[in-house]
N, C-alpha and C. Protein backbone atom coordinates (compact mmCIF):
# COMPACT_ATOMS: atom_id res chain seq x y z
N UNK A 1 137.61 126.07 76.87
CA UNK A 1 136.27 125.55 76.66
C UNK A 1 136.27 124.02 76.63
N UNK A 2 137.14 123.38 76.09
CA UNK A 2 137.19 122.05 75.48
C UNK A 2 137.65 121.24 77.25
N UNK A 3 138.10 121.99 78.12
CA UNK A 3 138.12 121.48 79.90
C UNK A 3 137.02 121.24 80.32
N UNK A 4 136.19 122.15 80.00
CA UNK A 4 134.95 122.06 80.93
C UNK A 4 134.23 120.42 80.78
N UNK A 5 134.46 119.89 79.45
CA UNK A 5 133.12 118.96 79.68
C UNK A 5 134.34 116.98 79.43
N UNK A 6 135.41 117.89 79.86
CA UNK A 6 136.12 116.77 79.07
C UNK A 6 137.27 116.77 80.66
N UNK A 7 136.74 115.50 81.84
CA UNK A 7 137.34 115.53 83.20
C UNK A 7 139.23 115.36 82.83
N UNK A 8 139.34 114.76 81.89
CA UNK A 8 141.21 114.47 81.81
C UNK A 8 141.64 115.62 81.33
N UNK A 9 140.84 116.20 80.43
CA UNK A 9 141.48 118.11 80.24
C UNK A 9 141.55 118.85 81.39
N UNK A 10 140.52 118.63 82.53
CA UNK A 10 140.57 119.45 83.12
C UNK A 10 141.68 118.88 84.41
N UNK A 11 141.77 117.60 84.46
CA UNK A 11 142.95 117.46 85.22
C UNK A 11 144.47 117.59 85.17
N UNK A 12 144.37 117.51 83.51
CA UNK A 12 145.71 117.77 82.67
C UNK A 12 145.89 119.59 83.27
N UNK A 13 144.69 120.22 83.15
CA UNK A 13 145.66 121.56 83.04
C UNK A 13 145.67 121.80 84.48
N UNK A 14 145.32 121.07 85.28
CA UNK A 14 145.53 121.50 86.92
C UNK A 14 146.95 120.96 87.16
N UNK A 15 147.23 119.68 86.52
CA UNK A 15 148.67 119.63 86.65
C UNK A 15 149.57 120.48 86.07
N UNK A 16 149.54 121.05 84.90
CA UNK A 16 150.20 122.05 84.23
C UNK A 16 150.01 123.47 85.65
N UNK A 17 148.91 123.40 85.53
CA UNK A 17 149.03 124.52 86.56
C UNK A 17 150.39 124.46 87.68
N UNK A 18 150.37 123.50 88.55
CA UNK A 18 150.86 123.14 89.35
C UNK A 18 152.61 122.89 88.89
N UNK A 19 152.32 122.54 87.72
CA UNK A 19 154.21 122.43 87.40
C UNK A 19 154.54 124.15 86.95
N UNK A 20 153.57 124.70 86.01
CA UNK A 20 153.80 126.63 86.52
C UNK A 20 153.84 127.18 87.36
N UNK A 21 154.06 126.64 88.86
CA UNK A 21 154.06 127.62 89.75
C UNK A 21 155.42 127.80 89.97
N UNK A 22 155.87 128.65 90.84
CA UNK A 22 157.32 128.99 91.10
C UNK A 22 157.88 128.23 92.14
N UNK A 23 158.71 128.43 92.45
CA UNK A 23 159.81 127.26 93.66
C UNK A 23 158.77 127.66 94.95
N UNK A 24 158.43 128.74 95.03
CA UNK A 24 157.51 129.14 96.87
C UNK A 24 156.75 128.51 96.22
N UNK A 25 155.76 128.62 95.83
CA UNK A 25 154.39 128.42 95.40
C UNK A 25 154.29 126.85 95.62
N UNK A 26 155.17 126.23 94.78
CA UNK A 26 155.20 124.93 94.47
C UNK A 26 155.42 124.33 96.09
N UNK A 27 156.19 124.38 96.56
CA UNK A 27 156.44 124.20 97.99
C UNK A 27 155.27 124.22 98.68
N UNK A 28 154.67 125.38 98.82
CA UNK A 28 153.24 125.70 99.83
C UNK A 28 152.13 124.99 99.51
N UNK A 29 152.24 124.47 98.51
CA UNK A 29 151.16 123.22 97.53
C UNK A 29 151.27 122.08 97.73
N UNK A 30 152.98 121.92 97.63
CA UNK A 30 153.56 120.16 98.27
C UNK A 30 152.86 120.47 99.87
N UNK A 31 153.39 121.10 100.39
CA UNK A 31 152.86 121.39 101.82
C UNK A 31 151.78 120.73 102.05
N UNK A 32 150.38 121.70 101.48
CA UNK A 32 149.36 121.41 101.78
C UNK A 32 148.67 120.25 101.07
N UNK A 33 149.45 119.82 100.43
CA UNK A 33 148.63 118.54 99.72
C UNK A 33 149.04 117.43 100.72
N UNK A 34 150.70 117.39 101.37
CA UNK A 34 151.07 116.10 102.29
C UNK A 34 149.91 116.18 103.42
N UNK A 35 149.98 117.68 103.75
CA UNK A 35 149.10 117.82 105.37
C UNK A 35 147.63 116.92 105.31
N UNK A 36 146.79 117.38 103.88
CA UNK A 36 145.69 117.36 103.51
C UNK A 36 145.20 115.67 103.29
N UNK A 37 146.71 114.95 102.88
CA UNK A 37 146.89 113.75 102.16
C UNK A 37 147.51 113.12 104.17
N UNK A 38 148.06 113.40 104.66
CA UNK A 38 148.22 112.83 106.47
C UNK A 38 146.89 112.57 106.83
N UNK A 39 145.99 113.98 106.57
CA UNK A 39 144.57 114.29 107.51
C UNK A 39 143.41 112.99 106.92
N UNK A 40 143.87 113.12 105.58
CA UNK A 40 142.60 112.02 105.53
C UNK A 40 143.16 110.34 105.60
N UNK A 41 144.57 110.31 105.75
CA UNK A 41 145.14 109.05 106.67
C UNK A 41 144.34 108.73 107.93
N UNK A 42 144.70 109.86 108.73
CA UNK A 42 144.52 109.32 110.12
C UNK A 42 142.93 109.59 109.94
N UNK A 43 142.02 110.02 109.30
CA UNK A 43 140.44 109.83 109.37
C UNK A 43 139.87 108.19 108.92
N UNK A 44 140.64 108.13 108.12
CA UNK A 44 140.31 106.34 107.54
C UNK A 44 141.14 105.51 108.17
N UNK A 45 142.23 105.96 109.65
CA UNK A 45 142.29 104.98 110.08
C UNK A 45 141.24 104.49 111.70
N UNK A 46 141.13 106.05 111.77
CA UNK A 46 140.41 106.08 112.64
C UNK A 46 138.95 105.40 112.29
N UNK A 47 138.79 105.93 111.55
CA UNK A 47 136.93 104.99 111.09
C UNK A 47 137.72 103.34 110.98
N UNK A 48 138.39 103.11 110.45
CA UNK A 48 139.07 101.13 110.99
C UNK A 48 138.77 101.15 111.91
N UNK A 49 139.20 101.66 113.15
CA UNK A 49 139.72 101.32 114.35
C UNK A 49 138.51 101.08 115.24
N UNK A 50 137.04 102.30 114.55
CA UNK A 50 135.99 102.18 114.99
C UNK A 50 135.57 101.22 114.42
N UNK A 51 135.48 101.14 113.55
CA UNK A 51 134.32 99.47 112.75
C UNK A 51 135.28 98.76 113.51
N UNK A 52 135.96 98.16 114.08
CA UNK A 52 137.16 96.91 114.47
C UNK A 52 136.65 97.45 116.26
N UNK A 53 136.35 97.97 116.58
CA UNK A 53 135.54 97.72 118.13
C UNK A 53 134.28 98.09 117.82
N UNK A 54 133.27 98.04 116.80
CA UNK A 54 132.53 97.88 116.97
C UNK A 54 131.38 96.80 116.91
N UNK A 55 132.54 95.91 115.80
CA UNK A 55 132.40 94.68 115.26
C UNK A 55 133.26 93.41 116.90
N UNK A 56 134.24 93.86 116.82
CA UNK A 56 134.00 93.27 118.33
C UNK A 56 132.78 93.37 119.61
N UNK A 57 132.65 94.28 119.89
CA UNK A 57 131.20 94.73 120.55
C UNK A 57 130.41 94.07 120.57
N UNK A 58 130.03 93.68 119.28
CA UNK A 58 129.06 92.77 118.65
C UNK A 58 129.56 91.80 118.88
N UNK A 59 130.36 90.68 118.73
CA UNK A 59 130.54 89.67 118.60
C UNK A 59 130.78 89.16 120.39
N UNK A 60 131.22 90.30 120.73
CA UNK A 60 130.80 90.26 122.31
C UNK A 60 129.84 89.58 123.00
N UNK A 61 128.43 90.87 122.13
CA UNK A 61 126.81 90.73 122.70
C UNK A 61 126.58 89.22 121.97
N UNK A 62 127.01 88.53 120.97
CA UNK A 62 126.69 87.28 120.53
C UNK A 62 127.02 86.57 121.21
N UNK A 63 128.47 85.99 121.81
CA UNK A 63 128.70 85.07 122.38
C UNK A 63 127.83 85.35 123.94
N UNK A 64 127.58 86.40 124.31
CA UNK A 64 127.19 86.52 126.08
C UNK A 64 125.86 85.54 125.82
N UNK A 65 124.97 86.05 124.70
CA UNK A 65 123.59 85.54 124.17
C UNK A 65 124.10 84.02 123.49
N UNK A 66 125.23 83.27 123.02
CA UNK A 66 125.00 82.16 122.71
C UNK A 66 125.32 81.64 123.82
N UNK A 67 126.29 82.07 124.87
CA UNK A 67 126.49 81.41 126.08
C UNK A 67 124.97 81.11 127.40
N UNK A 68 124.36 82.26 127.25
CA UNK A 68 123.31 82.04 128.03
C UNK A 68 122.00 80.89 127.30
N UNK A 69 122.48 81.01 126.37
CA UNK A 69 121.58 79.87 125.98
C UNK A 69 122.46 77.56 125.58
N UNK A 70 123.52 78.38 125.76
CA UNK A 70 124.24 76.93 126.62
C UNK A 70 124.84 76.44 125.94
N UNK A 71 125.36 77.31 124.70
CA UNK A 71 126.31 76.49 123.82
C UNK A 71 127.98 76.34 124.21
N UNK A 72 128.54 75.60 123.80
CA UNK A 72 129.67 75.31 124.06
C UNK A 72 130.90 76.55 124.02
N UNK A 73 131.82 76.44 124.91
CA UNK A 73 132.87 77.76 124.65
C UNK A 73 133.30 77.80 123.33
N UNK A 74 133.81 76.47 123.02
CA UNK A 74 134.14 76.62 121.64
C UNK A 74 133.72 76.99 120.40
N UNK A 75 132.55 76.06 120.37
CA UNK A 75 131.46 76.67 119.52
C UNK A 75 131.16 77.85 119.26
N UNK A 76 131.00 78.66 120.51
CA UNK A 76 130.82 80.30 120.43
C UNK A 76 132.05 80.85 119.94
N UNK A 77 133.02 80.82 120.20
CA UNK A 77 134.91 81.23 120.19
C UNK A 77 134.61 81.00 118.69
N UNK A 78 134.09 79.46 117.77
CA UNK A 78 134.24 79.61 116.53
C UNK A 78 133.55 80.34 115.86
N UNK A 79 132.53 80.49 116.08
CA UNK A 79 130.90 81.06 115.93
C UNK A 79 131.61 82.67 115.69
N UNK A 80 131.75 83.13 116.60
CA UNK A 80 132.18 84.82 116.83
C UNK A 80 133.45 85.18 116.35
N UNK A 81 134.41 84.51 116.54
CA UNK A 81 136.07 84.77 115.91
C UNK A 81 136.77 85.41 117.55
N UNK A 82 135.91 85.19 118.25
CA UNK A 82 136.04 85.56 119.96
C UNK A 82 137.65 84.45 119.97
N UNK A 83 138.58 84.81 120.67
CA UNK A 83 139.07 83.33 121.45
C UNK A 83 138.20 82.74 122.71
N UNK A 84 138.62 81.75 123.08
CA UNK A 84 138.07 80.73 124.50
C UNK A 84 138.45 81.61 125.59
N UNK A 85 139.76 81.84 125.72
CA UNK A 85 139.63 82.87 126.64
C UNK A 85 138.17 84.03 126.89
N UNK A 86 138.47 84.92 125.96
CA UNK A 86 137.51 86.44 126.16
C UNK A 86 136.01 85.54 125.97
N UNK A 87 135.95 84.74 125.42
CA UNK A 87 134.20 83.51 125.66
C UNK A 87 134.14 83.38 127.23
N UNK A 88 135.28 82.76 127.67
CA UNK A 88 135.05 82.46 128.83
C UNK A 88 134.94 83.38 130.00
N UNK A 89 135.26 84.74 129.73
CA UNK A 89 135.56 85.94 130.25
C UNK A 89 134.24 86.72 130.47
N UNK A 90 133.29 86.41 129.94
CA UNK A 90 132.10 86.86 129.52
C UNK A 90 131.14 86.30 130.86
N UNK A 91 130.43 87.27 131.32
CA UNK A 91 129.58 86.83 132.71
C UNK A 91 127.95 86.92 132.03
């Protein structure tokens, strides 16, 4: 009773749980906790990887739009975090 309303009781006895299980048991738990603990690795790296081209993207559509309006390569390159190169790359 005293788990239900009290979150460190109830995490305390999930660990107890978990140190009562037997040598299989315990194993098939390490198992699925690494797999479970990989899966949401590669999901949060993948969402990086998306915000990080999408935030380029953008900084893309800025410099094409500060360039057509006639500002300097550099300026834009500092402006965006673009290099001079990929500024200058931009049609």
């Amino acid at each position: 009773m005293l788990a239900q309303g009290n979150p460190a009781m109830t995490k305390a006895n999930r660990v107890m749980d978990i140190f009562y299980l037997d040598e299989q048991e315990r194993k098939r738990y390490e198992a699925a906790w690494e797999y479970e603990s990989d899966r949401l690795s590669m999901i949060s790296e993948s969402e990086r990887k998306g915000l990080e081209r999408g935030a380029h993207q953008k900084a893309l559509e800025t410099a094409k739009i500060l360039k057509q309006f006639g500002d300097s390569i550099a300026k834009i390159a500092q402006a965006t975090g673009l290099s001079q190169e990929e500024v200058e790359a931009i049609n």
